[in-house]
C-alpha atoms as a PDB file:
ATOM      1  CA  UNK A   1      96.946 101.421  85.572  1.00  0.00           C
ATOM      2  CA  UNK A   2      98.595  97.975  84.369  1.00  0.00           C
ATOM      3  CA  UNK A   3      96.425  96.434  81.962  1.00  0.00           C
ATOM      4  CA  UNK A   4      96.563  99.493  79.384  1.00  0.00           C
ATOM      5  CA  UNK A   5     100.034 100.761  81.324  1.00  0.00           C
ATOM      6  CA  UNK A   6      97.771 104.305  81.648  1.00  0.00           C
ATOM      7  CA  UNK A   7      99.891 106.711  83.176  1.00  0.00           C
ATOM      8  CA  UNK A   8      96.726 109.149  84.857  1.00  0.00           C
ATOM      9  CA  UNK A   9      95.527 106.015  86.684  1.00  0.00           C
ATOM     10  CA  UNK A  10      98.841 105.301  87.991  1.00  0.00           C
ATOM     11  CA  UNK A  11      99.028 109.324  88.822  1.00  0.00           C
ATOM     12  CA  UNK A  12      95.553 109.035  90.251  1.00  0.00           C
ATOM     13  CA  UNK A  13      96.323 105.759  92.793  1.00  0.00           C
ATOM     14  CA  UNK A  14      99.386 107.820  94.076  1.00  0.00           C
ATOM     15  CA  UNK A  15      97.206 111.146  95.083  1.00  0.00           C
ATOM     16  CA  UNK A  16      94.595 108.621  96.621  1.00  0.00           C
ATOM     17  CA  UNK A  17      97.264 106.052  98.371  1.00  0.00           C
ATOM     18  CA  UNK A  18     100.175 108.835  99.283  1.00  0.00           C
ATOM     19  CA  UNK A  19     103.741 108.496  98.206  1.00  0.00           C
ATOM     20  CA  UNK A  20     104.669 108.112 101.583  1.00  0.00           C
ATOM     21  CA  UNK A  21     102.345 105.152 102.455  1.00  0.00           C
ATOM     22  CA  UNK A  22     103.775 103.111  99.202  1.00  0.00           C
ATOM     23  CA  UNK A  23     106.977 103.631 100.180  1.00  0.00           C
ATOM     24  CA  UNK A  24     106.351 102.841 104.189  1.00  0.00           C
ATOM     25  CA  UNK A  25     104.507  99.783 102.412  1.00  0.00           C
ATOM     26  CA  UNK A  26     107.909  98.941 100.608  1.00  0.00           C
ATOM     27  CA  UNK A  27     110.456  99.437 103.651  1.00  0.00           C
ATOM     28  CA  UNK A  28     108.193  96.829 106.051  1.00  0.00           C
ATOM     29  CA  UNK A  29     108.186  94.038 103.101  1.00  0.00           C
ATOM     30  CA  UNK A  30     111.797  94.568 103.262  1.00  0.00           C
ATOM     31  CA  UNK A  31     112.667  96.469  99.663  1.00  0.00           C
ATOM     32  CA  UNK A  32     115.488  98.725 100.204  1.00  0.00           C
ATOM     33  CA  UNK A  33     116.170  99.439  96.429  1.00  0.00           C
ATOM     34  CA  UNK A  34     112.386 100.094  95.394  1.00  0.00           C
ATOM     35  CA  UNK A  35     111.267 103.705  96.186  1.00  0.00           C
ATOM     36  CA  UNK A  36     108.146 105.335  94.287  1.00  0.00           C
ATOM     37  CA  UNK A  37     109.864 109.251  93.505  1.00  0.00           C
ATOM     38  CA  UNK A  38     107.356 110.937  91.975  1.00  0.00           C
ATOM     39  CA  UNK A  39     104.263 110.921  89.426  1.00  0.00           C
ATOM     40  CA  UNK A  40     103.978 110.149  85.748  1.00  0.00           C
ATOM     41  CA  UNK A  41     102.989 113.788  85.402  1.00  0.00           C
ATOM     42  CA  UNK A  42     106.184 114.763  87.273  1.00  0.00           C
ATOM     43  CA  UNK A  43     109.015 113.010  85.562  1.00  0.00           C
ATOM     44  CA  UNK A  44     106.863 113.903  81.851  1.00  0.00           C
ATOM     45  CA  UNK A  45     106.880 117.504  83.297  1.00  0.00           C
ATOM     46  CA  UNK A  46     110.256 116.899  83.468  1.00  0.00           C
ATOM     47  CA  UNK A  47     111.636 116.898  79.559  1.00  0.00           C
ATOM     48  CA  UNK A  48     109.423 120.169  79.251  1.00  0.00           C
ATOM     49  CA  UNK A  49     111.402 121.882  82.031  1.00  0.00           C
ATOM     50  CA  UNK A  50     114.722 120.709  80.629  1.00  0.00           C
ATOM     51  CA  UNK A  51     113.844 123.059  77.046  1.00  0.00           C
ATOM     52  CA  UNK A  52     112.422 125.645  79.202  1.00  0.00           C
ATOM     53  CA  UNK A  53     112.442 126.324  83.138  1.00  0.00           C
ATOM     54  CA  UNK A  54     108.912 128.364  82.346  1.00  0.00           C
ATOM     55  CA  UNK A  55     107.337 124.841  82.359  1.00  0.00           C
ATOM     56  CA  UNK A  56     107.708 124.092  85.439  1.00  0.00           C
ATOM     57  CA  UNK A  57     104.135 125.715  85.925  1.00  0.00           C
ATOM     58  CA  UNK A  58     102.445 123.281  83.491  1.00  0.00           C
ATOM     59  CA  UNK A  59      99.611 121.180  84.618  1.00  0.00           C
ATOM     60  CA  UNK A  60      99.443 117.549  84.658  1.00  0.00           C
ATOM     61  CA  UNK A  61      96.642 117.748  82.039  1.00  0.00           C
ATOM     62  CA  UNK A  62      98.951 120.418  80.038  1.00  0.00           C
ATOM     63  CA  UNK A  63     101.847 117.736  79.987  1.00  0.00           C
ATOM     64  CA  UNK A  64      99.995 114.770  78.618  1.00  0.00           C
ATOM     65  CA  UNK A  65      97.972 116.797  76.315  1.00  0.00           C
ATOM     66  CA  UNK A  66     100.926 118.349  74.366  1.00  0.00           C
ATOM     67  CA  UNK A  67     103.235 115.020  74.977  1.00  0.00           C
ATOM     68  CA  UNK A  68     106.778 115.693  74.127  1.00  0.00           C
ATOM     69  CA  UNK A  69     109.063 118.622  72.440  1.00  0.00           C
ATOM     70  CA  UNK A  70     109.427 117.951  69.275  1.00  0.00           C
ATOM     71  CA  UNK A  71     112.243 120.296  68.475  1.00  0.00           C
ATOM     72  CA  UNK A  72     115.612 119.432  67.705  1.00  0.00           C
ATOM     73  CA  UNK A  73     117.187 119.046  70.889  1.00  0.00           C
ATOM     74  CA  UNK A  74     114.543 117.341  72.120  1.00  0.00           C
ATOM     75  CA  UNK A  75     115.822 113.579  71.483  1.00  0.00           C
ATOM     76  CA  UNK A  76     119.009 114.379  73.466  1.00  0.00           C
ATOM     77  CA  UNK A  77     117.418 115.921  76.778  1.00  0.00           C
ATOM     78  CA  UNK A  78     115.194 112.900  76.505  1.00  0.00           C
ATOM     79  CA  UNK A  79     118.313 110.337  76.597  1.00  0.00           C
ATOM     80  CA  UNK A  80     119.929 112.568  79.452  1.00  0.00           C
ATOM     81  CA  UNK A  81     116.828 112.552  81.716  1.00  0.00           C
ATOM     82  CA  UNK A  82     115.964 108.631  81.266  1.00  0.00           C
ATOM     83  CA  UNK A  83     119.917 107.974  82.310  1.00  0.00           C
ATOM     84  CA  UNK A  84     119.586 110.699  85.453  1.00  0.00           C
ATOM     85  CA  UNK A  85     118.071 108.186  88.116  1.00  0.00           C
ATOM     86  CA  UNK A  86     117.824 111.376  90.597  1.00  0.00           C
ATOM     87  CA  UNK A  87     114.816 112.688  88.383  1.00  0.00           C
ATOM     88  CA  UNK A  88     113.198 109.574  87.267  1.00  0.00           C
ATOM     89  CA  UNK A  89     109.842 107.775  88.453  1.00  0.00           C
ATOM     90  CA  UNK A  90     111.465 106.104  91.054  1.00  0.00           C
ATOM     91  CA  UNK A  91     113.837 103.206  91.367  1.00  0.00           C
ATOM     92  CA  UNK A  92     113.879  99.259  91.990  1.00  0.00           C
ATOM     93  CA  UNK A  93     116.599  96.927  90.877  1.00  0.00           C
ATOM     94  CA  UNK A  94     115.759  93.405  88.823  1.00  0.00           C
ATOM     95  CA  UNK A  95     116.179  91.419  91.806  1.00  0.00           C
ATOM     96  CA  UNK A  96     113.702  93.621  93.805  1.00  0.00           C
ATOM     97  CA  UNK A  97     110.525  93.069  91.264  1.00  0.00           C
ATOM     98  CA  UNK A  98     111.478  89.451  90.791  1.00  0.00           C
ATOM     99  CA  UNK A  99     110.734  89.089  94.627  1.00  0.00           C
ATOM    100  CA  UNK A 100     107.817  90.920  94.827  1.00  0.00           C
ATOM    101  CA  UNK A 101     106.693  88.641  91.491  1.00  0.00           C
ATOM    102  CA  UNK A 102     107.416  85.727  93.915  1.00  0.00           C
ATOM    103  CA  UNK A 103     105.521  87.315  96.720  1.00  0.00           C
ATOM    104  CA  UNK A 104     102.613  87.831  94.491  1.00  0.00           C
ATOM    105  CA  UNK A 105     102.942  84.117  93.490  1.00  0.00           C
ATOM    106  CA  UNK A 106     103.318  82.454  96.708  1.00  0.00           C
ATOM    107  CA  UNK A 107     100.478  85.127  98.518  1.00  0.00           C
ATOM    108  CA  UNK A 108     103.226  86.031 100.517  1.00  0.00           C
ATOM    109  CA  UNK A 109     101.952  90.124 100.740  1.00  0.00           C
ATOM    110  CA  UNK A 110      98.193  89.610 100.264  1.00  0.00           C
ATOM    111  CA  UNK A 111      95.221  86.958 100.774  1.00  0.00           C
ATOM    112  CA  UNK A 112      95.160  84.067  97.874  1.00  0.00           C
ATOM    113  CA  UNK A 113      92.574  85.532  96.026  1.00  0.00           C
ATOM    114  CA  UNK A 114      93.858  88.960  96.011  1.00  0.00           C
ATOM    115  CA  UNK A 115      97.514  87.325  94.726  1.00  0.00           C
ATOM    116  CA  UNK A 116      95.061  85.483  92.380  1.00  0.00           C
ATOM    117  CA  UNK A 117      93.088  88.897  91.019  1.00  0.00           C
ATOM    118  CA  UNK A 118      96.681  90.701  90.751  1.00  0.00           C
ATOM    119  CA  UNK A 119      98.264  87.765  88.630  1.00  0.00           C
ATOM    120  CA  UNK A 120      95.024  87.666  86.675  1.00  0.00           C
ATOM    121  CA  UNK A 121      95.610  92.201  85.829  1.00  0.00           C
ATOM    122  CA  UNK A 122      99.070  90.979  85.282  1.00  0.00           C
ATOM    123  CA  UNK A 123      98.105  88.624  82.713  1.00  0.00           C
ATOM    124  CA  UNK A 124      95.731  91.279  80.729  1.00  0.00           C
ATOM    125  CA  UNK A 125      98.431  93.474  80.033  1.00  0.00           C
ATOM    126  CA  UNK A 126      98.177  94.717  76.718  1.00  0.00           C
ATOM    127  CA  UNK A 127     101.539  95.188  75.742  1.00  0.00           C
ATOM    128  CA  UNK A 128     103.200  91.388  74.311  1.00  0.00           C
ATOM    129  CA  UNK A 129     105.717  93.110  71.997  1.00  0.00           C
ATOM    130  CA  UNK A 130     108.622  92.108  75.017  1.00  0.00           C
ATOM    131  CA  UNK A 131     108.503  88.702  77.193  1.00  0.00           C
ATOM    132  CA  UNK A 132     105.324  87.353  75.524  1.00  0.00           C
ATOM    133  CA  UNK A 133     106.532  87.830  72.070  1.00  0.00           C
ATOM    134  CA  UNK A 134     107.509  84.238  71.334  1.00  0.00           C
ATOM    135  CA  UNK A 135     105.322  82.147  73.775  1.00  0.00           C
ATOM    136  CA  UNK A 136     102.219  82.315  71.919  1.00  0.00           C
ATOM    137  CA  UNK A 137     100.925  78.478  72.785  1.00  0.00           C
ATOM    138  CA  UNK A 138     104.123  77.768  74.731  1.00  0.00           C
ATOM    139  CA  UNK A 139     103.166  79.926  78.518  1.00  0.00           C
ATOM    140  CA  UNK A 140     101.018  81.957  80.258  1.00  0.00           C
ATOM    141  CA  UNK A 141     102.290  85.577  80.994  1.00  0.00           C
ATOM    142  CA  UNK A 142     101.545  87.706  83.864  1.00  0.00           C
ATOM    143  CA  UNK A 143     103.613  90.872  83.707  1.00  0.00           C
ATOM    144  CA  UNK A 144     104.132  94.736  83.368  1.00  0.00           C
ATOM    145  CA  UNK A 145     105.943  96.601  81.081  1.00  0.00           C
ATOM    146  CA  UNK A 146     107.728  99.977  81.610  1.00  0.00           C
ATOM    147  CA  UNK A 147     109.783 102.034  79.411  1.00  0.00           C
ATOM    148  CA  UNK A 148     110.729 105.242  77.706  1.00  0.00           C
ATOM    149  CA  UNK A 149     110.978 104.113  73.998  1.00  0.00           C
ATOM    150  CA  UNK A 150     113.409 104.166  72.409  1.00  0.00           C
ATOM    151  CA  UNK A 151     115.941 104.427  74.968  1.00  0.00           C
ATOM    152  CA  UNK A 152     114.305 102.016  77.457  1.00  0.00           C
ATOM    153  CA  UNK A 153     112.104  99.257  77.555  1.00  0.00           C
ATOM    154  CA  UNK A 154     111.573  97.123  80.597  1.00  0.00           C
ATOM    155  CA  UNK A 155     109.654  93.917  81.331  1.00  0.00           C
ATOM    156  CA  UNK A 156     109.070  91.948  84.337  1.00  0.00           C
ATOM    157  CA  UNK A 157     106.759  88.987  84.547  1.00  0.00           C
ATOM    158  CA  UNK A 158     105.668  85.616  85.748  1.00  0.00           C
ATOM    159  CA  UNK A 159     105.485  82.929  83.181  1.00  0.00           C
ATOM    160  CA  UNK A 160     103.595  79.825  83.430  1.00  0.00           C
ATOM    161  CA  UNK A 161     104.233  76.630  81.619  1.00  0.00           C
ATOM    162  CA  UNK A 162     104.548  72.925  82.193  1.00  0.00           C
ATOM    163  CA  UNK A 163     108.269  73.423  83.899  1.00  0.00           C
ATOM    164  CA  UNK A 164     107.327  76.466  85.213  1.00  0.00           C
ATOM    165  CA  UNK A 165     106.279  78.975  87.299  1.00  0.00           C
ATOM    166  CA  UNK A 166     109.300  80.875  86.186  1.00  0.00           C
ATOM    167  CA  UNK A 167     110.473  84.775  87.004  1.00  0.00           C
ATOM    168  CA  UNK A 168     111.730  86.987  84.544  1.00  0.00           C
ATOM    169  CA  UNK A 169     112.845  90.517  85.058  1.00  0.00           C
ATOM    170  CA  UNK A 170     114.553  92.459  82.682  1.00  0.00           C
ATOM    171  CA  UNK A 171     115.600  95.913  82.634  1.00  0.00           C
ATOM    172  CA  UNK A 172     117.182  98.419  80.076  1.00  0.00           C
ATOM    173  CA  UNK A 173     118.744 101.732  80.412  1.00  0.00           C
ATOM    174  CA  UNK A 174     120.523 104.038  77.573  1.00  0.00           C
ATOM    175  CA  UNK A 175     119.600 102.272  74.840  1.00  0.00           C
ATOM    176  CA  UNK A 176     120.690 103.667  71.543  1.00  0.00           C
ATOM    177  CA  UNK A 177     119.990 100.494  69.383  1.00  0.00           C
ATOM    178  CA  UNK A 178     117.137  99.373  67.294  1.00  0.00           C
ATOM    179  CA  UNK A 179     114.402  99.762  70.023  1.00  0.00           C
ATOM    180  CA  UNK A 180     111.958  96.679  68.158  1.00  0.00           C
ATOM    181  CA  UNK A 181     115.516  94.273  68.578  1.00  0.00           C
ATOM    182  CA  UNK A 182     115.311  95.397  72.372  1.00  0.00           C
ATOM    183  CA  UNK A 183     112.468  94.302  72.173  1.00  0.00           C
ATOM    184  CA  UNK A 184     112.677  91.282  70.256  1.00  0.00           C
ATOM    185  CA  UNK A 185     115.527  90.313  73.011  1.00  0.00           C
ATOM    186  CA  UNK A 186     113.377  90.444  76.168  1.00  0.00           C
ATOM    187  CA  UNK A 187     111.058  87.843  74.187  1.00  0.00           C
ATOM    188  CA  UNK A 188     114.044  85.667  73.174  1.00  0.00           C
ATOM    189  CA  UNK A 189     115.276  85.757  76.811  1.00  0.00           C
ATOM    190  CA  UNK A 190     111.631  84.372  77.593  1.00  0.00           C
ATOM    191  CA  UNK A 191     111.405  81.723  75.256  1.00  0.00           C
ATOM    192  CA  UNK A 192     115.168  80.384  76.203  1.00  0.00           C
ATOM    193  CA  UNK A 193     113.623  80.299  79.691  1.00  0.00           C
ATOM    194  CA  UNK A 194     110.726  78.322  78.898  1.00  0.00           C
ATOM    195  CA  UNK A 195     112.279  75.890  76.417  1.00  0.00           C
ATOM    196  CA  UNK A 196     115.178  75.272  78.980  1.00  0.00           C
ATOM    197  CA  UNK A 197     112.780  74.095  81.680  1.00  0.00           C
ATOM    198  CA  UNK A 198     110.046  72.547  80.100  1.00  0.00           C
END
């Protein structure tokens, strides 16, 4: 579900935890922005209703077997669903997901080896085209990537270095730049952090 960002394990962990029960979890730690919506398979399900209501019947297997539309209004129901928050995944705010980073940190929502195990997922993630990009030799990165390329491409994280532990969360939303120099941003934002407080 984080290291390789798979989107049936994340779908998987919601039928087995409950919607509900995350967001119960969220309210008594005191988020009032971060709210879990619905599944992968939903909000995917999603751009195939938008080219034709008869999808709505499609399976969650159907929907990441066939991936997107690929017709010509396809790019342009894409950018209008990632930009409707009332249909998407769910919804936190920067601030909220540096907290919880810091919660994580300090074991402030779970034992101090649990915190540990979670950091150490964290820092397996795959993905190190955003916030790790430029701190090859320079920090440690524990974080998770989310987007919707090329219109969004998010990145929260803990980094870890001499002057650190430092928090970075960074998200995007309409994008309709060069997604790689999105990219290439969130790691320059990094490294500024790191080589400021070292």
């Amino acid at each position: 579900m984080i290291i390789t960002s798979d989107n049936t394990a994340t779908d998987i962990m919601i039928g087995v935890v409950g919607r509900d029960r995350v967001n119960a979890m969220l309210a008594e730690l005191g988020f009032k922005e971060t709210r879990l919506l619905r599944t992968t398979g939903d909000l995917f399900r999603e751009v195939w209703i938008a080219a034709d209501a008869k999808n709505r019947s499609m399976t969650d297997r159907e929907v990441y077997t066939r991936g997107f539309p690929g017709d010509a209004g396809g790019a342009g129901r894409s950018f209008a669903l990632e930009g409707d928050s009332s249909r998407w995944l769910g919804r936190t705010t920067a601030r909220e997901m540096a907290v919880m980073l810091e919660g994580i940190v300090n074991a402030t929502y779970a034992s101090k080896a649990s915190s540990d195990a979670m950091l150490g997922i964290l820092r397996r993630q795959l993905y190190a085209s955003r916030l790790p990009q430029r701190l090859m030799g320079k920090a440690s990165v524990a974080h998770k990537t989310g987007d919707w390329p090329p219109i969004a491409g998010n990145d929260v994280g803990v980094l870890t270095y001499p002057g650190g532990p430092s928090i970075v969360s960074v998200f995007t939303n309409q994008n309709t730049g060069d997604f790689f120099e999105l990219e290439a941003t969130l790691g320059r934002i990094a490294e500024r952090v790191v080589e400021s407080w070292r």
